[in-house]
N, C-alpha and C. Protein backbone atom coordinates (compact mmCIF):
# COMPACT_ATOMS: atom_id res chain seq x y z
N UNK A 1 -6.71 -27.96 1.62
CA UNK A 1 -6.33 -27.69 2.99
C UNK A 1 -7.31 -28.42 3.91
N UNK A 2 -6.46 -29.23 4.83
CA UNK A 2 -7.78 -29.86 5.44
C UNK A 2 -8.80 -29.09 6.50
N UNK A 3 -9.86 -29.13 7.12
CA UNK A 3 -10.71 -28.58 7.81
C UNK A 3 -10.06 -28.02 8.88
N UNK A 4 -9.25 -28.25 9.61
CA UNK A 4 -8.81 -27.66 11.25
C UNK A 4 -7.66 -26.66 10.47
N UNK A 5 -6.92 -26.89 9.62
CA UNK A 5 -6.09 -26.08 9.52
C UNK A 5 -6.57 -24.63 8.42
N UNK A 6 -7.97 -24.81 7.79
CA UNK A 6 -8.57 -23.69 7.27
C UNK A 6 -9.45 -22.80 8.29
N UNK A 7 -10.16 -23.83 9.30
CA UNK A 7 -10.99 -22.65 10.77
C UNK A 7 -9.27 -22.23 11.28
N UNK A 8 -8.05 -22.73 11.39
CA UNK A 8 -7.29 -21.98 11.87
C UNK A 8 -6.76 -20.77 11.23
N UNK A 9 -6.43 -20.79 10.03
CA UNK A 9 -6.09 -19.63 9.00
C UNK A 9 -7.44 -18.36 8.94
N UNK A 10 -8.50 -19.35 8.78
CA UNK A 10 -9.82 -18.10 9.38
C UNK A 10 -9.77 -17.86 10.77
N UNK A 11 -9.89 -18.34 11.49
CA UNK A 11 -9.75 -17.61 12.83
C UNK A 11 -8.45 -16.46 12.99
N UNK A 12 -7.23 -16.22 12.33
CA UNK A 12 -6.00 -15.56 12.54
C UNK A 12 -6.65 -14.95 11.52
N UNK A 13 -7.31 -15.01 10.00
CA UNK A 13 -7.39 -13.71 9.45
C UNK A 13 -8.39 -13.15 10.10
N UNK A 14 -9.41 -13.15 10.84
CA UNK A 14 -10.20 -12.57 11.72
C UNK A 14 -9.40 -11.56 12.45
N UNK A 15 -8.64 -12.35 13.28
CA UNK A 15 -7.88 -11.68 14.58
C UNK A 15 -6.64 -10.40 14.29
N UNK A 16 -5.97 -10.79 12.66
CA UNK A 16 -5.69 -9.94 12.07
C UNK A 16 -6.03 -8.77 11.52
N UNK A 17 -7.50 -9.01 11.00
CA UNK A 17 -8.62 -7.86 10.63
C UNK A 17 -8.95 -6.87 11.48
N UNK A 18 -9.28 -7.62 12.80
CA UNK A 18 -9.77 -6.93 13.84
C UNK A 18 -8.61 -6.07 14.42
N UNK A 19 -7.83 -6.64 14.98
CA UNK A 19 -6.31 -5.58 15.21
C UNK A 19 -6.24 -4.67 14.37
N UNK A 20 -5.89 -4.62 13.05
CA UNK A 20 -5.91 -3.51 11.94
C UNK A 20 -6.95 -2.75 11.99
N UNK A 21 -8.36 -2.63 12.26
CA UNK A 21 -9.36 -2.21 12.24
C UNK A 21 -9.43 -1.53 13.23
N UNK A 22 -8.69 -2.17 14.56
CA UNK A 22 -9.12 -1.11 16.12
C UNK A 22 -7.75 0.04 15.68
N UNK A 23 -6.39 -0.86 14.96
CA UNK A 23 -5.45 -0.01 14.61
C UNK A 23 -5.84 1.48 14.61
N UNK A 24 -6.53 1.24 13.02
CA UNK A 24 -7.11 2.09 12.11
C UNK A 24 -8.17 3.13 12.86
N UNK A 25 -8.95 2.99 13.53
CA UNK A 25 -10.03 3.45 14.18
C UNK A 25 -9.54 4.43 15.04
N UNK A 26 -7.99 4.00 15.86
CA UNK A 26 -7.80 4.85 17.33
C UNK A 26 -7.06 6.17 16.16
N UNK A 27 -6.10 5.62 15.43
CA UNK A 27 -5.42 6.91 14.92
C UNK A 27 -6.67 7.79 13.61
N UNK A 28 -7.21 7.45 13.14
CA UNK A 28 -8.57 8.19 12.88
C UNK A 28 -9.87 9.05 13.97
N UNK A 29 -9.51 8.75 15.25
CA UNK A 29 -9.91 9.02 16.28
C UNK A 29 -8.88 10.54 16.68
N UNK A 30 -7.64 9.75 16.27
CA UNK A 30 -6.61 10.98 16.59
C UNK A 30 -6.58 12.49 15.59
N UNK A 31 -6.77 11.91 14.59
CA UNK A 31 -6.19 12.57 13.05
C UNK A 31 -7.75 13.09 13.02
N UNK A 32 -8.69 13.28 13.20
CA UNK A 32 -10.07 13.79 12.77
C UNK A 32 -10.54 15.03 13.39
N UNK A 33 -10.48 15.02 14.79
CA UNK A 33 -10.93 16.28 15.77
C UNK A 33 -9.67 17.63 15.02
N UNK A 34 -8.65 16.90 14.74
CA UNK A 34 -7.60 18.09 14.16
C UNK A 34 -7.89 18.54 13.15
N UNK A 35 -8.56 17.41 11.42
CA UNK A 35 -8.93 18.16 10.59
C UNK A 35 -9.92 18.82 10.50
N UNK A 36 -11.61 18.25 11.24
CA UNK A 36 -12.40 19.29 11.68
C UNK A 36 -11.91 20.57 12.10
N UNK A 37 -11.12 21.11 13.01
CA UNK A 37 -10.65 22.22 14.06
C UNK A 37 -10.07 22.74 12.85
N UNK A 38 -8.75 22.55 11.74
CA UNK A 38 -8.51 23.13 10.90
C UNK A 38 -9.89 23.84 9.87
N UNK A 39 -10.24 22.83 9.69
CA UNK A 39 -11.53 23.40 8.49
C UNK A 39 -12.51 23.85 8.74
N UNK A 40 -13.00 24.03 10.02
CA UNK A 40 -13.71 24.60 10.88
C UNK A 40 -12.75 26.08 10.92
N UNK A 41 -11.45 26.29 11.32
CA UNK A 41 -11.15 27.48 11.17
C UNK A 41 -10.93 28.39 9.78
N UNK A 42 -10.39 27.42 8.55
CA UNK A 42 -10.77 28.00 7.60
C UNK A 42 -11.77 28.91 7.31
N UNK A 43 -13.04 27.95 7.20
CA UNK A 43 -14.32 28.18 7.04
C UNK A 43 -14.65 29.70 7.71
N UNK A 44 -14.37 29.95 8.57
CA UNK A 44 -14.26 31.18 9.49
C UNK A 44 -13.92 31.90 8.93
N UNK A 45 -12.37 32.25 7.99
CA UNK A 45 -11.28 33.34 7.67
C UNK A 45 -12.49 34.30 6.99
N UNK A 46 -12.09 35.52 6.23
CA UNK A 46 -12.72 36.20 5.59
C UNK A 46 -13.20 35.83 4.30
N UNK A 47 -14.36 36.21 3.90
CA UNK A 47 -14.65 35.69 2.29
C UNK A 47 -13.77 35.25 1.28
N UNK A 48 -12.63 35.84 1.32
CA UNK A 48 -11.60 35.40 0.38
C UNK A 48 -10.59 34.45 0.93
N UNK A 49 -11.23 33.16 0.87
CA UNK A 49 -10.10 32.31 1.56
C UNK A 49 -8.63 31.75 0.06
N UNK A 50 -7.51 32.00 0.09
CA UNK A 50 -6.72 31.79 -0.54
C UNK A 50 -6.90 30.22 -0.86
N UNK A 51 -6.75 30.01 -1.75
CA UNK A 51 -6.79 28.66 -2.83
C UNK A 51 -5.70 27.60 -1.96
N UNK A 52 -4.74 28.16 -2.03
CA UNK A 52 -3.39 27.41 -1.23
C UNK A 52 -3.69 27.08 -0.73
N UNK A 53 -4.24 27.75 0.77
CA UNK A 53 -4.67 27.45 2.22
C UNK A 53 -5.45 26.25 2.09
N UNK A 54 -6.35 26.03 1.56
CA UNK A 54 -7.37 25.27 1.27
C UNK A 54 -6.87 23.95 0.93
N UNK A 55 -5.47 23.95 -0.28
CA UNK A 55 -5.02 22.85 -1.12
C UNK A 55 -4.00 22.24 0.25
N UNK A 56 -3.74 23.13 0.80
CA UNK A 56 -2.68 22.74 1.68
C UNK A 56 -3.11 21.91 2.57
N UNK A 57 -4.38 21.90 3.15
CA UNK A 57 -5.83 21.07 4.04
C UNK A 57 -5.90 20.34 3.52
N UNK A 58 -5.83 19.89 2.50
CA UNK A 58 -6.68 18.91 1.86
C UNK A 58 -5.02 18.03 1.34
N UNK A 59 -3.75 18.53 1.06
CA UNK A 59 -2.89 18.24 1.06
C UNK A 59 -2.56 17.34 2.20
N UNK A 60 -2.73 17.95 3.55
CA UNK A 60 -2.47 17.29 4.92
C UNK A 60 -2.96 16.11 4.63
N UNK A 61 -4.40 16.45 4.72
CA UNK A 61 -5.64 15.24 4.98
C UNK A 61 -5.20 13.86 4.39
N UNK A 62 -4.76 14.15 3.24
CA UNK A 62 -4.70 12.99 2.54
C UNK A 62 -3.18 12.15 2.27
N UNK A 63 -1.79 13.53 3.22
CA UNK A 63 -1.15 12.75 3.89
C UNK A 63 -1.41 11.73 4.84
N UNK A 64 -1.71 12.31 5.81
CA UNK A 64 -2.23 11.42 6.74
C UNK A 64 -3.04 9.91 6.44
N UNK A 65 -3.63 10.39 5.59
CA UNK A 65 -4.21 8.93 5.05
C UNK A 65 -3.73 7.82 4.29
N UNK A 66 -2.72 8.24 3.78
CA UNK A 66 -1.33 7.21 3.50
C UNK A 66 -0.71 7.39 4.28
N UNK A 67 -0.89 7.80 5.80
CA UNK A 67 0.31 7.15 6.72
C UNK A 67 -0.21 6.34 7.43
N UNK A 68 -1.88 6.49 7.56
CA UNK A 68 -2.82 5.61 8.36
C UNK A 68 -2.43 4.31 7.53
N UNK A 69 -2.28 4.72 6.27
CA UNK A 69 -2.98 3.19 5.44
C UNK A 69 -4.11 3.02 5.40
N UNK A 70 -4.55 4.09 5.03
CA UNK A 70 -6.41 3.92 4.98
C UNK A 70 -6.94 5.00 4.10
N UNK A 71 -7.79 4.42 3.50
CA UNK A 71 -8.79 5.69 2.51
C UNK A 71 -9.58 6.40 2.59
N UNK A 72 -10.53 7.18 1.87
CA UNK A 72 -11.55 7.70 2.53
C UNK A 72 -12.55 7.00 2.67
N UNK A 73 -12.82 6.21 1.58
CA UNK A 73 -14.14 5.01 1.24
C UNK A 73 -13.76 3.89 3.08
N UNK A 74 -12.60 3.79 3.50
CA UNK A 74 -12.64 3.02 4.66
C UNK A 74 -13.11 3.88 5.80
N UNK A 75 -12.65 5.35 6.02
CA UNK A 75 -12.82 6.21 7.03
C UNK A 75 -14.57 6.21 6.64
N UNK A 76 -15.14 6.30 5.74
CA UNK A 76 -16.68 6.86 5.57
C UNK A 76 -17.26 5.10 6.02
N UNK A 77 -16.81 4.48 6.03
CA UNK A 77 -17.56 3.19 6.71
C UNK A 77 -17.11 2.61 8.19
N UNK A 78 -16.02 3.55 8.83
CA UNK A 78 -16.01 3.63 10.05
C UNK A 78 -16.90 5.21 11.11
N UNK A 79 -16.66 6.09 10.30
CA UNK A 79 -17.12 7.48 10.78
C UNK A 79 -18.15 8.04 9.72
N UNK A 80 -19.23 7.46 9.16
CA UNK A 80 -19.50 8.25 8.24
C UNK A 80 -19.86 10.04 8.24
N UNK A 81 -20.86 10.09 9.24
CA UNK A 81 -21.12 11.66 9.26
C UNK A 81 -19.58 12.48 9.42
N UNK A 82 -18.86 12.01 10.27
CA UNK A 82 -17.97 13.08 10.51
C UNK A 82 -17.29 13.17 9.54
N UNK A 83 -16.85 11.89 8.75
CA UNK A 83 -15.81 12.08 7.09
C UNK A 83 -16.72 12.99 6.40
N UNK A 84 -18.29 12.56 6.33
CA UNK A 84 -19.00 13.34 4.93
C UNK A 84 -18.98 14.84 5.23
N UNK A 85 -18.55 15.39 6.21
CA UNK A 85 -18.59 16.74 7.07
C UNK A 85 -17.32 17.30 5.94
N UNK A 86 -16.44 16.38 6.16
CA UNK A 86 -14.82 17.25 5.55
C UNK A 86 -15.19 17.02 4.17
N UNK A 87 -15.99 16.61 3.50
CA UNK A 87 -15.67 16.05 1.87
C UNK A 87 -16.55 17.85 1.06
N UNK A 88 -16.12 17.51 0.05
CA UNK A 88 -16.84 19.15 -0.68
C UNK A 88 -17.82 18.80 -0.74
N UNK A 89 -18.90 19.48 -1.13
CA UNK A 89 -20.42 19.24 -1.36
C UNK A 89 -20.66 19.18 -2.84
């Protein structure tokens, strides 16, 4: 490939990256304050939190993350503290 037409294919996968990335960022921006607020209320219920409840959170979560198109290993290198907040210990 000659030189102008490879800085052009790099410059568009750049510009492509970056779009996907602010993509990715605003609806992780969206989708996060909600799963905190859920698991934050869990965390609250009485000592005996039902198994379900729990699977069902974690069920969501990781809908959402195949609708983002994004993983956790990508969310923990855009947000790290707040992802490592939701992960089990």
């Amino acid at each position: 490939m000659p030189w102008q037409e490879a800085q052009y294919f790099a410059k568009q996968a750049v510009t492509v990256y970056q779009n996907w990335h602010r993509e990715q960022s605003a609806m992780l921006k969206t989708y996060l304050p909600k799963w905190e607020q859920e698991l934050a209320r869990l965390r609250t219920l009485p000592q005996f939190l039902p198994h379900s409840m729990m699977t069902g959170w974690v069920d969501g979560v990781n809908s959402q993350f195949l609708e983002m198109n994004m993983s956790i290993s990508e969310a923990m290198r855009t947000m790290p503290n707040r992802i490592q907040k939701l992960l089990p210990c």
